[in-house]
Protein backbone atom coordinates (compact mmCIF):
# COMPACT_ATOMS: atom_id res chain seq x y z
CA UNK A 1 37.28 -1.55 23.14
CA UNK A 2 37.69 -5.27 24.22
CA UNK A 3 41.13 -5.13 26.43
CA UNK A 4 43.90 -6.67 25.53
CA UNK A 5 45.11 -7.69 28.99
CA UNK A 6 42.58 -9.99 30.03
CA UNK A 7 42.21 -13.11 32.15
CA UNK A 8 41.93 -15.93 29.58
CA UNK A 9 39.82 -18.28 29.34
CA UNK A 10 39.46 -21.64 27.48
CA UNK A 11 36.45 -21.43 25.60
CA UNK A 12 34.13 -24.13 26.01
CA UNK A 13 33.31 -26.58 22.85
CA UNK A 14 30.69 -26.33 20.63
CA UNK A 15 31.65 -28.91 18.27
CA UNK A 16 29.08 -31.34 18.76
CA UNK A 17 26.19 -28.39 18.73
CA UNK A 18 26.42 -27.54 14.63
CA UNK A 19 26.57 -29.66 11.90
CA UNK A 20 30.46 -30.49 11.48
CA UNK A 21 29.78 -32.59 14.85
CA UNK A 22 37.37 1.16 19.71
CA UNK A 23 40.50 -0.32 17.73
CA UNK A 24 43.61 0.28 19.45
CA UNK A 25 45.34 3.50 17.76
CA UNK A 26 46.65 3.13 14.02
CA UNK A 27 49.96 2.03 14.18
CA UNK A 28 52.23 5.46 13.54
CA UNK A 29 55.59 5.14 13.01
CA UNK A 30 58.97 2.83 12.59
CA UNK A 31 60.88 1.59 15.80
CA UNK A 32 63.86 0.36 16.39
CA UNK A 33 63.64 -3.89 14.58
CA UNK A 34 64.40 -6.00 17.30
CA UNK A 35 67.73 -7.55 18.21
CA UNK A 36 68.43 -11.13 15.79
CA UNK A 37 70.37 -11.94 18.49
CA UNK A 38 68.10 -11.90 21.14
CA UNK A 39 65.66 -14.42 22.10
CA UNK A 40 62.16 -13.92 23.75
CA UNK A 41 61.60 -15.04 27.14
CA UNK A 42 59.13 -17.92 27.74
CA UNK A 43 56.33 -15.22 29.55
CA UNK A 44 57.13 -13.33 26.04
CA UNK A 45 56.12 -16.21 23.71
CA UNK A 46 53.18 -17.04 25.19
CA UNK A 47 50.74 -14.54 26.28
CA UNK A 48 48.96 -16.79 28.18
CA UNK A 49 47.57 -13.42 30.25
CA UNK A 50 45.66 -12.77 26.89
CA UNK A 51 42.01 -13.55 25.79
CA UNK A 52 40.58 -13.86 22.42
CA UNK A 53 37.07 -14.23 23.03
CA UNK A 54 36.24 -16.95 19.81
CA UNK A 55 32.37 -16.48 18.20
CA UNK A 56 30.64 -19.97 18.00
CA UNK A 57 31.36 -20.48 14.93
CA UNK A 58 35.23 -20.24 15.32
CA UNK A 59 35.46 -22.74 18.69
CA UNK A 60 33.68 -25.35 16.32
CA UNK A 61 36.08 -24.70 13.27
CA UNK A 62 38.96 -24.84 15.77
CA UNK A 63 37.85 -27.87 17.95
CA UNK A 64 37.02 -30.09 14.21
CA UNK A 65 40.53 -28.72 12.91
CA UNK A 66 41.92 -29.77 16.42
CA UNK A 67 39.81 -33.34 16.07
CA UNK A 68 41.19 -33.98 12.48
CA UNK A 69 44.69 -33.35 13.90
CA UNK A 70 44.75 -35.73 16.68
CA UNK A 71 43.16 -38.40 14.87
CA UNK A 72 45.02 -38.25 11.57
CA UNK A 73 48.09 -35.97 12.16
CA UNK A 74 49.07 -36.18 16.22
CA UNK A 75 52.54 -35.23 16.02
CA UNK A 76 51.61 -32.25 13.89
CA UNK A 77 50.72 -28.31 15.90
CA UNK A 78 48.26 -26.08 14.23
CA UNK A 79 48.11 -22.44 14.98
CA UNK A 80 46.04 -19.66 13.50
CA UNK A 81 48.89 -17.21 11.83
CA UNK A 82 48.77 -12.90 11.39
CA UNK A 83 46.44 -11.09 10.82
CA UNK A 84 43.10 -12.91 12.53
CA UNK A 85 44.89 -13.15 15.74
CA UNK A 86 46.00 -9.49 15.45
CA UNK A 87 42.41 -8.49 14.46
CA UNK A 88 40.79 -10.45 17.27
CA UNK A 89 43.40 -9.09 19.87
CA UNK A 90 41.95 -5.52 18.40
CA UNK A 91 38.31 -6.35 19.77
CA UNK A 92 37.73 -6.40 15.75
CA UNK A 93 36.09 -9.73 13.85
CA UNK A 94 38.14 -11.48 10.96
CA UNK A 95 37.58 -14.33 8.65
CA UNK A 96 41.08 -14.18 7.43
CA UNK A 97 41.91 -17.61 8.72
CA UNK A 98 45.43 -18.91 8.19
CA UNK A 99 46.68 -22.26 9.58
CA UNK A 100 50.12 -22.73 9.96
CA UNK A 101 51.47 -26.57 10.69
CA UNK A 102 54.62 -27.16 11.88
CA UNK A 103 55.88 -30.32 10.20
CA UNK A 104 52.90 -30.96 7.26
CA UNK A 105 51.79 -29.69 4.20
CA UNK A 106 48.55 -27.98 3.92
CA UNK A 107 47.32 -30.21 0.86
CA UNK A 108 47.97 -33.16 2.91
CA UNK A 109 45.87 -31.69 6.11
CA UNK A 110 43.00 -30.66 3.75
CA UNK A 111 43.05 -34.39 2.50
CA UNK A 112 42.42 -35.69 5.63
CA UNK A 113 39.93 -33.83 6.06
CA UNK A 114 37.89 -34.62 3.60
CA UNK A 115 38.99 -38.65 4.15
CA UNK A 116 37.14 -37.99 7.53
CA UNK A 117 34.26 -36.54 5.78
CA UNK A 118 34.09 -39.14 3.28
CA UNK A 119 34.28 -42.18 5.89
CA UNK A 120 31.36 -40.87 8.06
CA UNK A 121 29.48 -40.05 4.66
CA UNK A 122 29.41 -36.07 5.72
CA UNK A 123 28.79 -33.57 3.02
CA UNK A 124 32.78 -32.87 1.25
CA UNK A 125 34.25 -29.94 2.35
CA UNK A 126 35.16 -27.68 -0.89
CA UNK A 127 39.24 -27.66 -1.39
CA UNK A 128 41.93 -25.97 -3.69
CA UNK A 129 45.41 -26.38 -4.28
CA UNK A 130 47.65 -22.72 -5.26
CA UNK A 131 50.54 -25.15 -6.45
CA UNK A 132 54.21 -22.87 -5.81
CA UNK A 133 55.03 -21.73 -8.73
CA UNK A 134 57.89 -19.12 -9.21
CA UNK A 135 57.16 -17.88 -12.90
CA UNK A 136 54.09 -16.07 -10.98
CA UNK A 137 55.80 -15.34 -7.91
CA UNK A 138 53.89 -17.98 -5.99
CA UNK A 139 56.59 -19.53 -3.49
CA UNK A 140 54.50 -21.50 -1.32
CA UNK A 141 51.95 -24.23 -1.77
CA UNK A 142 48.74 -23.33 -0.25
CA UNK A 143 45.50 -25.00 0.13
CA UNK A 144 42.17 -23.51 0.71
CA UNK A 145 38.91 -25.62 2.72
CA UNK A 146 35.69 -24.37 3.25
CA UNK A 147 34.18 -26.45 6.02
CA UNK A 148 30.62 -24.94 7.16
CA UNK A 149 31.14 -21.61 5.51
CA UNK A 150 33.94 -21.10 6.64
CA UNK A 151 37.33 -20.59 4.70
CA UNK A 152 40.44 -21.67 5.86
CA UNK A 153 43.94 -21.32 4.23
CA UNK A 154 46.25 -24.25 5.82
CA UNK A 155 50.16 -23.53 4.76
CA UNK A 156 53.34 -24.47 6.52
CA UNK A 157 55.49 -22.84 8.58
CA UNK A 158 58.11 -21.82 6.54
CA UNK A 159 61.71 -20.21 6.25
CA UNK A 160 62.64 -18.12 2.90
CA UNK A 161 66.33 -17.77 2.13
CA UNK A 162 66.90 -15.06 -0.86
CA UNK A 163 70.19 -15.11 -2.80
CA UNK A 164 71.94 -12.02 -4.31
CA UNK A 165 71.18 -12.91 -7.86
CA UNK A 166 67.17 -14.06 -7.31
CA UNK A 167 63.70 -12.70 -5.96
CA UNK A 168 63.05 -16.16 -5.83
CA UNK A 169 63.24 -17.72 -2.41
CA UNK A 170 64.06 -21.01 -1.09
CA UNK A 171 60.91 -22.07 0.88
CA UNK A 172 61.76 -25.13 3.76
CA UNK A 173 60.22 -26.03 7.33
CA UNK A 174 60.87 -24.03 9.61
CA UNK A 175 60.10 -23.42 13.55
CA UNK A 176 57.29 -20.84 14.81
CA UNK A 177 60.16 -18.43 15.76
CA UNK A 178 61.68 -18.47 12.36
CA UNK A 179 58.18 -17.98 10.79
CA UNK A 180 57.66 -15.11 13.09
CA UNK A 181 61.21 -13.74 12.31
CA UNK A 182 60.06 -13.71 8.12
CA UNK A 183 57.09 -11.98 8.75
CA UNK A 184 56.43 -8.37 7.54
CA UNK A 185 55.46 -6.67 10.84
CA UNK A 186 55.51 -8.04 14.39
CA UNK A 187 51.95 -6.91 14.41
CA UNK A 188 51.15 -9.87 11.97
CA UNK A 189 53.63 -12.29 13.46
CA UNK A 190 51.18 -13.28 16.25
CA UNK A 191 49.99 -16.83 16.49
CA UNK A 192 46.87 -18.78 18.48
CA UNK A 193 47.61 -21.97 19.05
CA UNK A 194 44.58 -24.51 18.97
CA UNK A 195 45.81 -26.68 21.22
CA UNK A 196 46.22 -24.31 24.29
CA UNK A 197 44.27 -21.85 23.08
CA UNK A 198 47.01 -19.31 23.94
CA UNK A 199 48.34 -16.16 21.89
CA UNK A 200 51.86 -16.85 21.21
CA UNK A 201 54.35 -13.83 19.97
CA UNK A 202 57.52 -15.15 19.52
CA UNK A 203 59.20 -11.75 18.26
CA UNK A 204 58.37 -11.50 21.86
CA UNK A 205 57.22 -7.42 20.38
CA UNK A 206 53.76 -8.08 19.02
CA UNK A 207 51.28 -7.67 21.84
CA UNK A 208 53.54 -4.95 22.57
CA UNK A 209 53.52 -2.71 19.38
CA UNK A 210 50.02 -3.61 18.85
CA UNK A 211 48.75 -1.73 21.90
CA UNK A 212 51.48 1.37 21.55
CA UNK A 213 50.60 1.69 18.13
CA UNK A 214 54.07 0.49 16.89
CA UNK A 215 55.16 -0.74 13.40
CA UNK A 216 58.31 -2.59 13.68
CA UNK A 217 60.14 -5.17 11.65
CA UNK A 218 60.74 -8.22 13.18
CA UNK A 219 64.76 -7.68 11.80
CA UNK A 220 66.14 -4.87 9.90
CA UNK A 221 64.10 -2.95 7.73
CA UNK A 222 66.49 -2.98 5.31
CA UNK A 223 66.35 -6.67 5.33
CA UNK A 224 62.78 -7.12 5.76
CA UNK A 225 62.27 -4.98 2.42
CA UNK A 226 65.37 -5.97 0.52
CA UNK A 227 63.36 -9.84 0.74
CA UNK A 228 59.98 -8.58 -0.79
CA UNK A 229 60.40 -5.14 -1.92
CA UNK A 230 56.33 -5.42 -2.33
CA UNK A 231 56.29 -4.80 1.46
């Protein structure tokens, strides 16, 4: 098994090389949810002592996503959300690729994406739009690329706030902490951020409960469930 508490290391960039330029022990048992009052420590939220060792064709997806970013959206951060980073921190390989941005809609990403694509006459990357759409319990807006083979979901980070009388939440910006905070398990509330190439768990739990095993709700359980009783 790869270890989790490794030196890490920037990968290098393999962008301009291809053509778009065991298992740590099933997690057992409920723990205490972690304090809403709290806040993780800096050292907590970044686990910059942490490696995910990326496969070629992941350090190219990331650097173009990362290229595409600077040149059309610089203000905007992009992070790879749940379950890939939790995967990869498991030694295990994932194409579950989410992409949370901070302050953009995925749509609007995926369009200039394919803007670059069309300006340098590159093949079009494939895209769909999942429109939100309540009537089928679809509360966020999602769009899906394929660039090179490879799929990518980009979505915002996002805040749902539930009302007594509705299963229907209100979905609005949010930060990476309230993101996290949402999220089902603090397992899955991990994020790799492209631009420093760092694991970032701002439960300030997740690396944590991931090697001990642990499943634990970022708030109350009761909370956590009472919001998407699917959980």
């Amino acid at each position: 098994m790869r270890s989790l508490l490794t030196r890490r290391v920037r990968p290098r960039c393999h962008f301009h090389r291809l053509p778009i330029a065991n298992s740590i022990g099933s997690v057992c048992h409920f723990s205490t949810p972690i304090n809403g009052n709290s806040r993780p420590s800096a050292s907590d939220r970044n686990a910059s002592d942490l490696s995910i060792s990326l496969t070629r064709a992941e350090d190219s997806l990331f650097s173009f996503l990362e290229y595409i970013q600077r040149l059309y959206a610089p203000e905007t951060q992009l992070r790879v959300a749940g379950g890939w980073v939790r995967d990869k921190l498991r030694g295990a390989e994932s194409e579950d690729i989410d992409i949370a941005l901070d302050n953009l809609m995925g749509a609007k990403f995926a369009r200039h994406i394919t803007k670059f694509q069309r300006d340098r006459k590159l093949p079009p990357s494939s895209v769909g739009v999942v429109k939100a759409n309540s009537d089928k319990s679809k509360h966020l807006e999602v769009a899906t690329v394929t660039i090179e083979g490879s799929t990518v979901d980009l979505v915002h980070l996002r805040a749902e706030e539930y009302t007594l009388d509705s299963r229907v939440p209100e979905v609005k910006f949010a930060t990476p902490e309230d993101d996290a905070s949402r999220r089902d398990l603090t397992i899955n509330a991990l994020f790799y951020n492209l631009h420093t190439r760092q694991v970032e768990d701002f439960t300030g739990k997740g690396v944590e409960d991931l090697k001990a095993g642990v499943i634990r709700t970022p708030r109350e359980p009761v909370q956590t469930f009472l919001d998407d009783p699917l959980r």
